[in-house]
PDB file of N, CA and C in Angstrom:
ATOM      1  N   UNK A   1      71.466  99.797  61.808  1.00  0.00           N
ATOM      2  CA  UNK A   1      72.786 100.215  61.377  1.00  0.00           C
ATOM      3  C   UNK A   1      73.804  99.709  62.383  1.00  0.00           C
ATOM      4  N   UNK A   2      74.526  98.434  61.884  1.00  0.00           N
ATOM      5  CA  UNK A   2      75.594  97.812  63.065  1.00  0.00           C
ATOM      6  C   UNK A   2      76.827  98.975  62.880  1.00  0.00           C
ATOM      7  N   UNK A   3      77.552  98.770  63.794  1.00  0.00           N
ATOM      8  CA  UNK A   3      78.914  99.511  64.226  1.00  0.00           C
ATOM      9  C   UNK A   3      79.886  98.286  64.667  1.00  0.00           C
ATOM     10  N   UNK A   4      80.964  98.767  64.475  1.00  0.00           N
ATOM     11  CA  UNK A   4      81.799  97.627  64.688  1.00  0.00           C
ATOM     12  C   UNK A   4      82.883  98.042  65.183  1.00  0.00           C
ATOM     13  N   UNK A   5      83.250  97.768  66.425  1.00  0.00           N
ATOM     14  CA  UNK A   5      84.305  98.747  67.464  1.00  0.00           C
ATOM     15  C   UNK A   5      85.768  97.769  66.767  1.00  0.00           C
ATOM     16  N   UNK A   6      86.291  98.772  66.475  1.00  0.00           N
ATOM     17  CA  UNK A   6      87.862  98.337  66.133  1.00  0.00           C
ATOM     18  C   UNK A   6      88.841  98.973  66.804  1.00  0.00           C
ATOM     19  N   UNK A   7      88.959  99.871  67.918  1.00  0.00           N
ATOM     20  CA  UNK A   7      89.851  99.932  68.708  1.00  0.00           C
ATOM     21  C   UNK A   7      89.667 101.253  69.292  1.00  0.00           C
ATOM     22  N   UNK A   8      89.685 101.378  70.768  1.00  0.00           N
ATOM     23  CA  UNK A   8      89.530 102.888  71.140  1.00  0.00           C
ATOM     24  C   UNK A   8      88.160 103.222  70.983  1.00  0.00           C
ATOM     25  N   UNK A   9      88.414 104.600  70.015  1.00  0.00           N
ATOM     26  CA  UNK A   9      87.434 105.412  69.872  1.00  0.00           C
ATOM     27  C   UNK A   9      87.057 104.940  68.469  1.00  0.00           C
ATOM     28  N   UNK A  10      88.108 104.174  67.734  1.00  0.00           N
ATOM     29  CA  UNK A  10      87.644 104.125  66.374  1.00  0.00           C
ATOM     30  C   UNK A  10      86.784 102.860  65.838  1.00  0.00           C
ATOM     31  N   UNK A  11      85.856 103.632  65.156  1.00  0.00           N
ATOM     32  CA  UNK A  11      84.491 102.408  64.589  1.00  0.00           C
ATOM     33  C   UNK A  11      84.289 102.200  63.302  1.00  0.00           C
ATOM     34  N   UNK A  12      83.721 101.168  63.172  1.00  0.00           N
ATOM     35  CA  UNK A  12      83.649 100.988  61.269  1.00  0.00           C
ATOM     36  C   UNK A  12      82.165 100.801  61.249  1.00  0.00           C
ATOM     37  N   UNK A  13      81.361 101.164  59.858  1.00  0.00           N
ATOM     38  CA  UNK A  13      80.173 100.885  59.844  1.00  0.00           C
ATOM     39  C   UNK A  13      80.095 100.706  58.368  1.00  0.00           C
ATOM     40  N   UNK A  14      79.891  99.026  58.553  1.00  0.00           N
ATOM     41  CA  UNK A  14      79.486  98.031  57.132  1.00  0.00           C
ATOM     42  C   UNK A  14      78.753  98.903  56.288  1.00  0.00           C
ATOM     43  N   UNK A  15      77.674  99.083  56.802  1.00  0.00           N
ATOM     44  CA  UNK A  15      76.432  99.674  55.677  1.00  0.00           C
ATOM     45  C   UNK A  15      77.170 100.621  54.743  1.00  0.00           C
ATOM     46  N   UNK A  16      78.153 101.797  55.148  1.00  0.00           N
ATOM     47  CA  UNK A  16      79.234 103.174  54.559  1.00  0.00           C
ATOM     48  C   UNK A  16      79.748 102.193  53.502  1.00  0.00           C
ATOM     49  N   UNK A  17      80.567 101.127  54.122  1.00  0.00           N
ATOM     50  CA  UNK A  17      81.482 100.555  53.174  1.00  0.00           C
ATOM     51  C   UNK A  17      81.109  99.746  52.464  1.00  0.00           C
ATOM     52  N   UNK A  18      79.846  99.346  51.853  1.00  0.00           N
ATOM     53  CA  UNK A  18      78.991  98.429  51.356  1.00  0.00           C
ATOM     54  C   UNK A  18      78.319  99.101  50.333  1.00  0.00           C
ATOM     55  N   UNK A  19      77.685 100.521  51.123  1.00  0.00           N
ATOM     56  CA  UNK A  19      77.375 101.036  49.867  1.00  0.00           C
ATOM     57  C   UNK A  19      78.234 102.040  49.177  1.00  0.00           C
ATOM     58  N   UNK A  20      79.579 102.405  49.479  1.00  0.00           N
ATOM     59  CA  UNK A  20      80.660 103.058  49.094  1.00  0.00           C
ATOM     60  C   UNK A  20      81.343 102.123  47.903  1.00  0.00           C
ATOM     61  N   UNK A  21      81.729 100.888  48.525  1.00  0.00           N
ATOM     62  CA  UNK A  21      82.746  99.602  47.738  1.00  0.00           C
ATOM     63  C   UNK A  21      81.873  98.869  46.993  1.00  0.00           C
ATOM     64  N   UNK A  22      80.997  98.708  46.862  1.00  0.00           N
ATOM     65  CA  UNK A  22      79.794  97.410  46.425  1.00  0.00           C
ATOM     66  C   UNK A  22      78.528  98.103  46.686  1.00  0.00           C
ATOM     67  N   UNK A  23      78.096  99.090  45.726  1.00  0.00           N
ATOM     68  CA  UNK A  23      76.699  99.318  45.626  1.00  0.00           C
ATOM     69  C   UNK A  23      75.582  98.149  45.177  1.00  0.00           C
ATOM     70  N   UNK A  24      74.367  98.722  45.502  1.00  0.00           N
ATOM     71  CA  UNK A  24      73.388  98.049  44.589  1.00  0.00           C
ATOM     72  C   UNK A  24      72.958  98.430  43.827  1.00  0.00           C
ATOM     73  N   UNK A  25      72.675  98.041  42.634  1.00  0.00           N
ATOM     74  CA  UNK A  25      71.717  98.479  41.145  1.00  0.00           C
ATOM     75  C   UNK A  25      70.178  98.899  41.364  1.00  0.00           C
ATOM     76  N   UNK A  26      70.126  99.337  42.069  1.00  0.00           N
ATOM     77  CA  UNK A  26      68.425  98.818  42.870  1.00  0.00           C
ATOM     78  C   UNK A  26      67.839 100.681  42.771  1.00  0.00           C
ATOM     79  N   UNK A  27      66.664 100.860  42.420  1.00  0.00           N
ATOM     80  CA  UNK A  27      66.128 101.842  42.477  1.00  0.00           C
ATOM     81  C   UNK A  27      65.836 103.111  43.738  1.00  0.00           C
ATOM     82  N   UNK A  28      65.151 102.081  44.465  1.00  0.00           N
ATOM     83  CA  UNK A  28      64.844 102.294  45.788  1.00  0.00           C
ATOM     84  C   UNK A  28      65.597 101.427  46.770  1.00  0.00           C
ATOM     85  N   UNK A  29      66.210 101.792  47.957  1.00  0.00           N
ATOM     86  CA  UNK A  29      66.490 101.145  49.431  1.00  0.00           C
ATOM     87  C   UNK A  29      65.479 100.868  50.448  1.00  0.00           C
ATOM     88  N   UNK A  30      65.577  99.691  51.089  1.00  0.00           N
ATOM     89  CA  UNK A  30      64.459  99.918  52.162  1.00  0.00           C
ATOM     90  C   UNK A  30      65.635  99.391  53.641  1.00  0.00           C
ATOM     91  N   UNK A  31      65.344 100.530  54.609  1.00  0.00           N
ATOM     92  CA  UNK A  31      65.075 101.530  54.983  1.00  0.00           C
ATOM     93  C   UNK A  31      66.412 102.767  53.540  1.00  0.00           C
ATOM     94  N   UNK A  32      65.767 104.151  54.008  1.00  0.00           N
ATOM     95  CA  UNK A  32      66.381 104.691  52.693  1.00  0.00           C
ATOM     96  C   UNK A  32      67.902 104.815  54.026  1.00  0.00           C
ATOM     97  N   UNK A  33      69.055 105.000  53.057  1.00  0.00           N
ATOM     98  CA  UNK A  33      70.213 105.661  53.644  1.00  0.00           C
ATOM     99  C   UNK A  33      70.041 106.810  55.033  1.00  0.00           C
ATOM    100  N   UNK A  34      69.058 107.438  54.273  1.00  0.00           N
ATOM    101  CA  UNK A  34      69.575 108.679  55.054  1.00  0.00           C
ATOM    102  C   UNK A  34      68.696 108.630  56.533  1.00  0.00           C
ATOM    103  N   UNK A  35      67.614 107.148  56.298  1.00  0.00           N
ATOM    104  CA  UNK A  35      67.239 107.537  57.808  1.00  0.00           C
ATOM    105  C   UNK A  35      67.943 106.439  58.719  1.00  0.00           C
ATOM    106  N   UNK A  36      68.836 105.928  57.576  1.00  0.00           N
ATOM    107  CA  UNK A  36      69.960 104.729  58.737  1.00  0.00           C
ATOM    108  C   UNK A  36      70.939 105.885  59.074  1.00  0.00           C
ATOM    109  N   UNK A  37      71.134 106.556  58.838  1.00  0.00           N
ATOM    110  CA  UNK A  37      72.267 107.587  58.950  1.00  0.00           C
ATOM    111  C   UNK A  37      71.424 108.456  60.449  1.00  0.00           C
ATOM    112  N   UNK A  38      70.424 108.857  60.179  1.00  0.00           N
ATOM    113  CA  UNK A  38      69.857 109.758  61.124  1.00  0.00           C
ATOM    114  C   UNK A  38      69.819 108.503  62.482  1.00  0.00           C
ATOM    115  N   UNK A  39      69.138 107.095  62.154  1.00  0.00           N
ATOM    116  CA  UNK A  39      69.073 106.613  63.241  1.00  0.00           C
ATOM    117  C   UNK A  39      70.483 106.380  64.401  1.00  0.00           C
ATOM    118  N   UNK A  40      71.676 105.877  62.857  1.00  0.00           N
ATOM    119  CA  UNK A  40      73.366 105.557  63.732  1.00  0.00           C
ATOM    120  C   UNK A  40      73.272 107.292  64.674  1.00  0.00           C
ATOM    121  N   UNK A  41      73.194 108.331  64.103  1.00  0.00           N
ATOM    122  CA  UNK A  41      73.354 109.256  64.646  1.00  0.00           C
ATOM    123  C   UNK A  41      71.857 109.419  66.643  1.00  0.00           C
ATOM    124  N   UNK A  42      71.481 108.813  66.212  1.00  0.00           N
ATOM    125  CA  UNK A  42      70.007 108.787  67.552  1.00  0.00           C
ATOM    126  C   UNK A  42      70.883 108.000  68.390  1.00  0.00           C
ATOM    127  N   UNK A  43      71.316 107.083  67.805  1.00  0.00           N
ATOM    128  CA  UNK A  43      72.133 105.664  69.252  1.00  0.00           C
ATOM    129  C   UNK A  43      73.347 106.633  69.419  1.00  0.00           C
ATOM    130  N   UNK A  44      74.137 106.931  68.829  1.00  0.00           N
ATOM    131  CA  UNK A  44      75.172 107.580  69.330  1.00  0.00           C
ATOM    132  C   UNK A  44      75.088 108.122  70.266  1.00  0.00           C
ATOM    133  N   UNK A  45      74.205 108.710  70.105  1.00  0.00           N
ATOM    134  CA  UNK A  45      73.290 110.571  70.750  1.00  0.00           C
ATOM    135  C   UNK A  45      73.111 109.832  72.323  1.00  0.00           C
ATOM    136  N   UNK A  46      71.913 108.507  72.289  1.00  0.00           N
ATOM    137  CA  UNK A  46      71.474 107.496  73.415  1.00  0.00           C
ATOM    138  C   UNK A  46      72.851 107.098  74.028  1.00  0.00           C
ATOM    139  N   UNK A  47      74.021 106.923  73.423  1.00  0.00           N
ATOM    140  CA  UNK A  47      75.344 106.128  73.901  1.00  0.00           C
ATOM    141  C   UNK A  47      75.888 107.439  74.736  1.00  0.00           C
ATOM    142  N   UNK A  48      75.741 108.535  74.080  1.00  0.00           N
ATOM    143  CA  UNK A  48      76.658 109.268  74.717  1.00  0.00           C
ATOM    144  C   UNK A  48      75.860 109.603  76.369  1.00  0.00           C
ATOM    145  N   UNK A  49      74.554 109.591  76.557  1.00  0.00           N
ATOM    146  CA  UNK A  49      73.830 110.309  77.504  1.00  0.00           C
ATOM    147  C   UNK A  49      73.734 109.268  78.250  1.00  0.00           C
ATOM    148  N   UNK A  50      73.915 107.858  78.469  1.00  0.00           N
ATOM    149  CA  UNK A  50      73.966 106.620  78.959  1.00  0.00           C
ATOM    150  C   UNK A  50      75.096 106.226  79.366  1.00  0.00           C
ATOM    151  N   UNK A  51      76.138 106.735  79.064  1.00  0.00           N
ATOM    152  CA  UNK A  51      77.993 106.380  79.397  1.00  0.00           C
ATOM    153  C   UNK A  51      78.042 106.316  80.280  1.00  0.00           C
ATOM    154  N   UNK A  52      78.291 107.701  81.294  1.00  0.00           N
ATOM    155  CA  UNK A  52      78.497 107.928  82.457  1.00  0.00           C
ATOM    156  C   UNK A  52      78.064 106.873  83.428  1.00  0.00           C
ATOM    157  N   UNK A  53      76.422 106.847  83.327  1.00  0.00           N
ATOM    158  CA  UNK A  53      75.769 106.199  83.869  1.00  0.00           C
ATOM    159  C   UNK A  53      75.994 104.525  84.109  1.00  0.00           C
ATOM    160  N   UNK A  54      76.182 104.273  82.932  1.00  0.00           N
ATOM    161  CA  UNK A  54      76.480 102.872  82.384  1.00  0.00           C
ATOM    162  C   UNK A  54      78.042 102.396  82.989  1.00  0.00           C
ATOM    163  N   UNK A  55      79.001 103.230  83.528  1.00  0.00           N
ATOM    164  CA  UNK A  55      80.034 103.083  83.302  1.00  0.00           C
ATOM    165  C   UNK A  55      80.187 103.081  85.099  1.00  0.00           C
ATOM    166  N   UNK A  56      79.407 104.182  85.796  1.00  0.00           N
ATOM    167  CA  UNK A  56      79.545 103.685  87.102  1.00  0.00           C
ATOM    168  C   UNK A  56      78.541 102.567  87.652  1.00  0.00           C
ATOM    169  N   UNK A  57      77.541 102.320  86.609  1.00  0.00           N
ATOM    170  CA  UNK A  57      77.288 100.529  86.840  1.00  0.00           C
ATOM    171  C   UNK A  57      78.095  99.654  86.983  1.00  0.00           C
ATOM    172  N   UNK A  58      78.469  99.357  86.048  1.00  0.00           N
ATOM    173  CA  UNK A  58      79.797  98.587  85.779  1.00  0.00           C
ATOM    174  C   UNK A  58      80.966  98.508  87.181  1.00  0.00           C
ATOM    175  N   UNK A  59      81.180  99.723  87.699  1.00  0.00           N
ATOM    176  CA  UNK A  59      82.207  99.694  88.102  1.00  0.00           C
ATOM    177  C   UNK A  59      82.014  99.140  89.551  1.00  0.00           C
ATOM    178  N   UNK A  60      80.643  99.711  89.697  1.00  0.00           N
ATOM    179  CA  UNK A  60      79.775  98.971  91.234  1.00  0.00           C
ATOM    180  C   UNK A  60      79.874  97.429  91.435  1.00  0.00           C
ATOM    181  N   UNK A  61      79.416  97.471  90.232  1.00  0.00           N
ATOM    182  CA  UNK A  61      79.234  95.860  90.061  1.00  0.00           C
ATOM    183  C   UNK A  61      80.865  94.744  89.952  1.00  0.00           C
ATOM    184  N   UNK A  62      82.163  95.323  89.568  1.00  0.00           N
ATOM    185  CA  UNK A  62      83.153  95.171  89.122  1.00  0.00           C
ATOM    186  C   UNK A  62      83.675  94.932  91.127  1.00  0.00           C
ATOM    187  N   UNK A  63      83.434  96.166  91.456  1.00  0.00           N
ATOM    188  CA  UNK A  63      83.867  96.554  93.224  1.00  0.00           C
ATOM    189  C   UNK A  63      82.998  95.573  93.824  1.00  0.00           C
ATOM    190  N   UNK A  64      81.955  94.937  93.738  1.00  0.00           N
ATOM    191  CA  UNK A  64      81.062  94.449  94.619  1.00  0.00           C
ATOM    192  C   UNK A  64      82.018  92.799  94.161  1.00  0.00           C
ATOM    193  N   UNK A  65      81.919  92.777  93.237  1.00  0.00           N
ATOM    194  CA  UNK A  65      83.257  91.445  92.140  1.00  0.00           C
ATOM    195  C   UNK A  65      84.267  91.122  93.411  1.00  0.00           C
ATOM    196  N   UNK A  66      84.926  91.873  93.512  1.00  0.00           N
ATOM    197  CA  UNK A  66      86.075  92.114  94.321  1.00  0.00           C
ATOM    198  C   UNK A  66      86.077  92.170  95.434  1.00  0.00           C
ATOM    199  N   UNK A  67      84.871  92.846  95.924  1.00  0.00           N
ATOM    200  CA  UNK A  67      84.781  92.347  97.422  1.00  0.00           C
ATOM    201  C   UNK A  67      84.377  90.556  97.909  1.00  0.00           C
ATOM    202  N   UNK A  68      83.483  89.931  96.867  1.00  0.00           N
ATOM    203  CA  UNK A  68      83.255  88.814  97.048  1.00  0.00           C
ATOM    204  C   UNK A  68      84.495  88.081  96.879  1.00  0.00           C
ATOM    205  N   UNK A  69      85.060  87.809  95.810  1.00  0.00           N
ATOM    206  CA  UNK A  69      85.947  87.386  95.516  1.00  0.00           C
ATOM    207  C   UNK A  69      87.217  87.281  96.320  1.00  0.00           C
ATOM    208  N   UNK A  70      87.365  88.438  96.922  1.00  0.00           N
ATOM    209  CA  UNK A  70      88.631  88.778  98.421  1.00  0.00           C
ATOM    210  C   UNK A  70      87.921  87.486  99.120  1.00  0.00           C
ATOM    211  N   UNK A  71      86.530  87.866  99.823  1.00  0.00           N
ATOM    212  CA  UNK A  71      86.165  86.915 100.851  1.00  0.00           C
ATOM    213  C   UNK A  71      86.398  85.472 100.821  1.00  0.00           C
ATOM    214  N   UNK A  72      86.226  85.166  99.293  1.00  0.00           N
ATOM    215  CA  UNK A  72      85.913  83.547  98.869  1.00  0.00           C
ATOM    216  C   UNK A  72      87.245  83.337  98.516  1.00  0.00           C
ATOM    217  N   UNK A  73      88.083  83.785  98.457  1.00  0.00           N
ATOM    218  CA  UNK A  73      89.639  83.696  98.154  1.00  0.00           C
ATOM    219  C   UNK A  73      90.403  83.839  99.610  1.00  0.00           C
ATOM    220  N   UNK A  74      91.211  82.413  99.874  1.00  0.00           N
ATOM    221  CA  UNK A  74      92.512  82.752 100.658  1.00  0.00           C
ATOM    222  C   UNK A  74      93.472  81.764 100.355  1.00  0.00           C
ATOM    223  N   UNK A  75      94.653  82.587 100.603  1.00  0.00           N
ATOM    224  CA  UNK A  75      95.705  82.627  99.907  1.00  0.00           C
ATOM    225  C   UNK A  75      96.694  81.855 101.419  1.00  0.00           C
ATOM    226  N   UNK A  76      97.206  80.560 101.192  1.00  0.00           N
ATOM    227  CA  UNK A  76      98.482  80.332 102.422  1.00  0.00           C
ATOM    228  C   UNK A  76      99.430  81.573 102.288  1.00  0.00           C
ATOM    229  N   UNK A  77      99.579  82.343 102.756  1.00  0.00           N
ATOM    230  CA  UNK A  77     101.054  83.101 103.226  1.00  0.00           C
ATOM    231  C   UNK A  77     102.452  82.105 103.619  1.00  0.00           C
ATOM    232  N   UNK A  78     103.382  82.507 101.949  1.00  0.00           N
ATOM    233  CA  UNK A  78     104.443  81.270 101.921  1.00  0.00           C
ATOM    234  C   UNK A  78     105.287  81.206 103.131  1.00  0.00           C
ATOM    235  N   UNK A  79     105.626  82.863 103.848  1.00  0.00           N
ATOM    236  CA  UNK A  79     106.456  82.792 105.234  1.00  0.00           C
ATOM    237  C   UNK A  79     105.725  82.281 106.719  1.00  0.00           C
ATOM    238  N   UNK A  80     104.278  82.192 106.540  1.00  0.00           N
ATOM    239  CA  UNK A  80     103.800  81.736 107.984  1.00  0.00           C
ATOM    240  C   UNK A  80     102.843  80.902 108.001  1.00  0.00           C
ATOM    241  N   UNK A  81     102.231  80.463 106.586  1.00  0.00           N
ATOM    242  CA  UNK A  81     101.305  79.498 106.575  1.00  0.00           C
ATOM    243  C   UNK A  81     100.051  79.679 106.994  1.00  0.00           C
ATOM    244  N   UNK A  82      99.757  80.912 107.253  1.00  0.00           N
ATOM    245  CA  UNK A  82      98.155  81.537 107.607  1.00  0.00           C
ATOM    246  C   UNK A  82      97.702  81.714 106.137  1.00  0.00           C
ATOM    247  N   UNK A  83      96.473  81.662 106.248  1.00  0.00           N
ATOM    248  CA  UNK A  83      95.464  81.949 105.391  1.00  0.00           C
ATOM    249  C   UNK A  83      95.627  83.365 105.400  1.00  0.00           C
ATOM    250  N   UNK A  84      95.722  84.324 103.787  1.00  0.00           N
ATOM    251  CA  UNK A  84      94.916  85.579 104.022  1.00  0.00           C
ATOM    252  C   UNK A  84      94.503  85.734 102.516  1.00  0.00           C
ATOM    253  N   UNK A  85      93.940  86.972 103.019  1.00  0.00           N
ATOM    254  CA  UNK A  85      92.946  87.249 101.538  1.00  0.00           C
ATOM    255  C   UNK A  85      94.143  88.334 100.294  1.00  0.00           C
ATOM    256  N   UNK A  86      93.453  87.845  99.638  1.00  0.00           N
ATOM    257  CA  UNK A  86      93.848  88.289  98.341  1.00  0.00           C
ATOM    258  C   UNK A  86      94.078  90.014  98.634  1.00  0.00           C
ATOM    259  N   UNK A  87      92.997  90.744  99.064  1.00  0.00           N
ATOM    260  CA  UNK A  87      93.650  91.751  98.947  1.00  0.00           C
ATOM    261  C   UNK A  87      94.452  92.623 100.262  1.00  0.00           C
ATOM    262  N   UNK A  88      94.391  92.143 101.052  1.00  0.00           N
ATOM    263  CA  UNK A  88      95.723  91.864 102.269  1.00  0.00           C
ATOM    264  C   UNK A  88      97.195  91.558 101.340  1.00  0.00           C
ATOM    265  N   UNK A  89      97.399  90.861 100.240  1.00  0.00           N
ATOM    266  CA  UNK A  89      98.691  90.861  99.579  1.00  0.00           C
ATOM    267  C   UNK A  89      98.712  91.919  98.543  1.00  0.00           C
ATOM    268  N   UNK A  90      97.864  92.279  97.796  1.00  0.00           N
ATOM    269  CA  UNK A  90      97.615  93.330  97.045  1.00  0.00           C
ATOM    270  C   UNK A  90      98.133  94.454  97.683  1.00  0.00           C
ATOM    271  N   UNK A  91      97.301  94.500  99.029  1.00  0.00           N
ATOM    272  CA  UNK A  91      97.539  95.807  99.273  1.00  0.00           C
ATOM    273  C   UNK A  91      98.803  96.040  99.835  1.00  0.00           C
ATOM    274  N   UNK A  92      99.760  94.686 100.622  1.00  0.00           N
ATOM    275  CA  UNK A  92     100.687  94.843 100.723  1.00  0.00           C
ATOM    276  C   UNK A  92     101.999  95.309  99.780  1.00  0.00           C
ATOM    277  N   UNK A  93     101.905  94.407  98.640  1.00  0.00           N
ATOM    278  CA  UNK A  93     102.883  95.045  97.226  1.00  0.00           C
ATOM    279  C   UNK A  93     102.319  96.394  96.624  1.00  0.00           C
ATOM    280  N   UNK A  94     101.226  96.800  97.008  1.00  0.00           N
ATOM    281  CA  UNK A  94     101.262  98.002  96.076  1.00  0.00           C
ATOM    282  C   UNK A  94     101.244  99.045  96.821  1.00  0.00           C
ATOM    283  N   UNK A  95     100.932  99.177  98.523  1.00  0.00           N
ATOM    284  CA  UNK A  95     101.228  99.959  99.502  1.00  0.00           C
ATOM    285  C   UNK A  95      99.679 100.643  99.112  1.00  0.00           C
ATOM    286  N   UNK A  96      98.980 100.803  98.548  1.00  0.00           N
ATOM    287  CA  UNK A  96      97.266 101.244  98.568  1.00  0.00           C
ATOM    288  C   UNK A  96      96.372 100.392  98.625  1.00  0.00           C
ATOM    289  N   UNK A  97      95.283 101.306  99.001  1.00  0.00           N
ATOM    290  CA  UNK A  97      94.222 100.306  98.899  1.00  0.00           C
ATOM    291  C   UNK A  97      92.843 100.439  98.201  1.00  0.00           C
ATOM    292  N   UNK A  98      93.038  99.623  97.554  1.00  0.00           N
ATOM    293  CA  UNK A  98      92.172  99.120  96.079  1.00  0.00           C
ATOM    294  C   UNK A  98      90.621  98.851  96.876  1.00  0.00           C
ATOM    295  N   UNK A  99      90.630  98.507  97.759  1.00  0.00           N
ATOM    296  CA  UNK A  99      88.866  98.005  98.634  1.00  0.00           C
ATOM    297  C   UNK A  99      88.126  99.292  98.767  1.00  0.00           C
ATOM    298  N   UNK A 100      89.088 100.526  99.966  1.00  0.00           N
ATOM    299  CA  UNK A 100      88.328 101.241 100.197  1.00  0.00           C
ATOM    300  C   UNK A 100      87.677 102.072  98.753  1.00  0.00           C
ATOM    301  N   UNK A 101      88.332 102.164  97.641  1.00  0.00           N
ATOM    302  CA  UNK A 101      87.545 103.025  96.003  1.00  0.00           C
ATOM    303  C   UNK A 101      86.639 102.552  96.262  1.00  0.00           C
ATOM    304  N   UNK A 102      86.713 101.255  96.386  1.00  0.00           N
ATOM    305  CA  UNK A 102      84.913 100.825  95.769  1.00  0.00           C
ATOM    306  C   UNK A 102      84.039 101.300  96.629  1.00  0.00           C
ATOM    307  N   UNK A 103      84.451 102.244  97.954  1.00  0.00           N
ATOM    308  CA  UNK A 103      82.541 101.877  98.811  1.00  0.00           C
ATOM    309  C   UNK A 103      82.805 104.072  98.594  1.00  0.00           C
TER     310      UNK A 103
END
């Protein structure tokens, strides 16, 4: 049973609108409806208990991004012509600092 993220929170699922708009003439389904319905409902169930988790993966991996990326990045400084890193100017225009979140 595909899902199809259309924005946010909101999702569409072909199979609803397929067999809602354009049925089939057909006696029997294989798999039947109701255990595609029970399964969309099992992944949901798996999506929701995996988020959290999944989401401070991501973000490790996003911070670890950024720390490399600072290192392998330097930037001439237009008033003195030194090299500095990317988030040395960051942190200068935004007055925080974005490095220390990640550890």
């Amino acid at each position: 049973a595909r899902v199809v993220l259309l924005s946010g929170r909101a999702v569409w699922f072909p199979a609803n609108f397929l067999r809602n708009h354009a049925p089939l003439q057909v006696k029997s389904l294989s798999p039947n409806p109701n255990d595609v319905i029970q399964k969309r409902k099992d992944f949901i169930d798996k999506q929701d208990d995996t988020f959290v988790k999944d989401t401070k993966k991501l973000y490790l991996q996003v911070c670890a991004w950024m720390v490399r990326i600072d290192s392998d990045l330097e930037i001439l400084d237009k008033g003195t012509g030194k090299p500095r890193t990317v988030t040395a100017i960051v942190n200068e225009r935004s007055k925080t600092s974005f490095r220390t979140e990640c550890y």
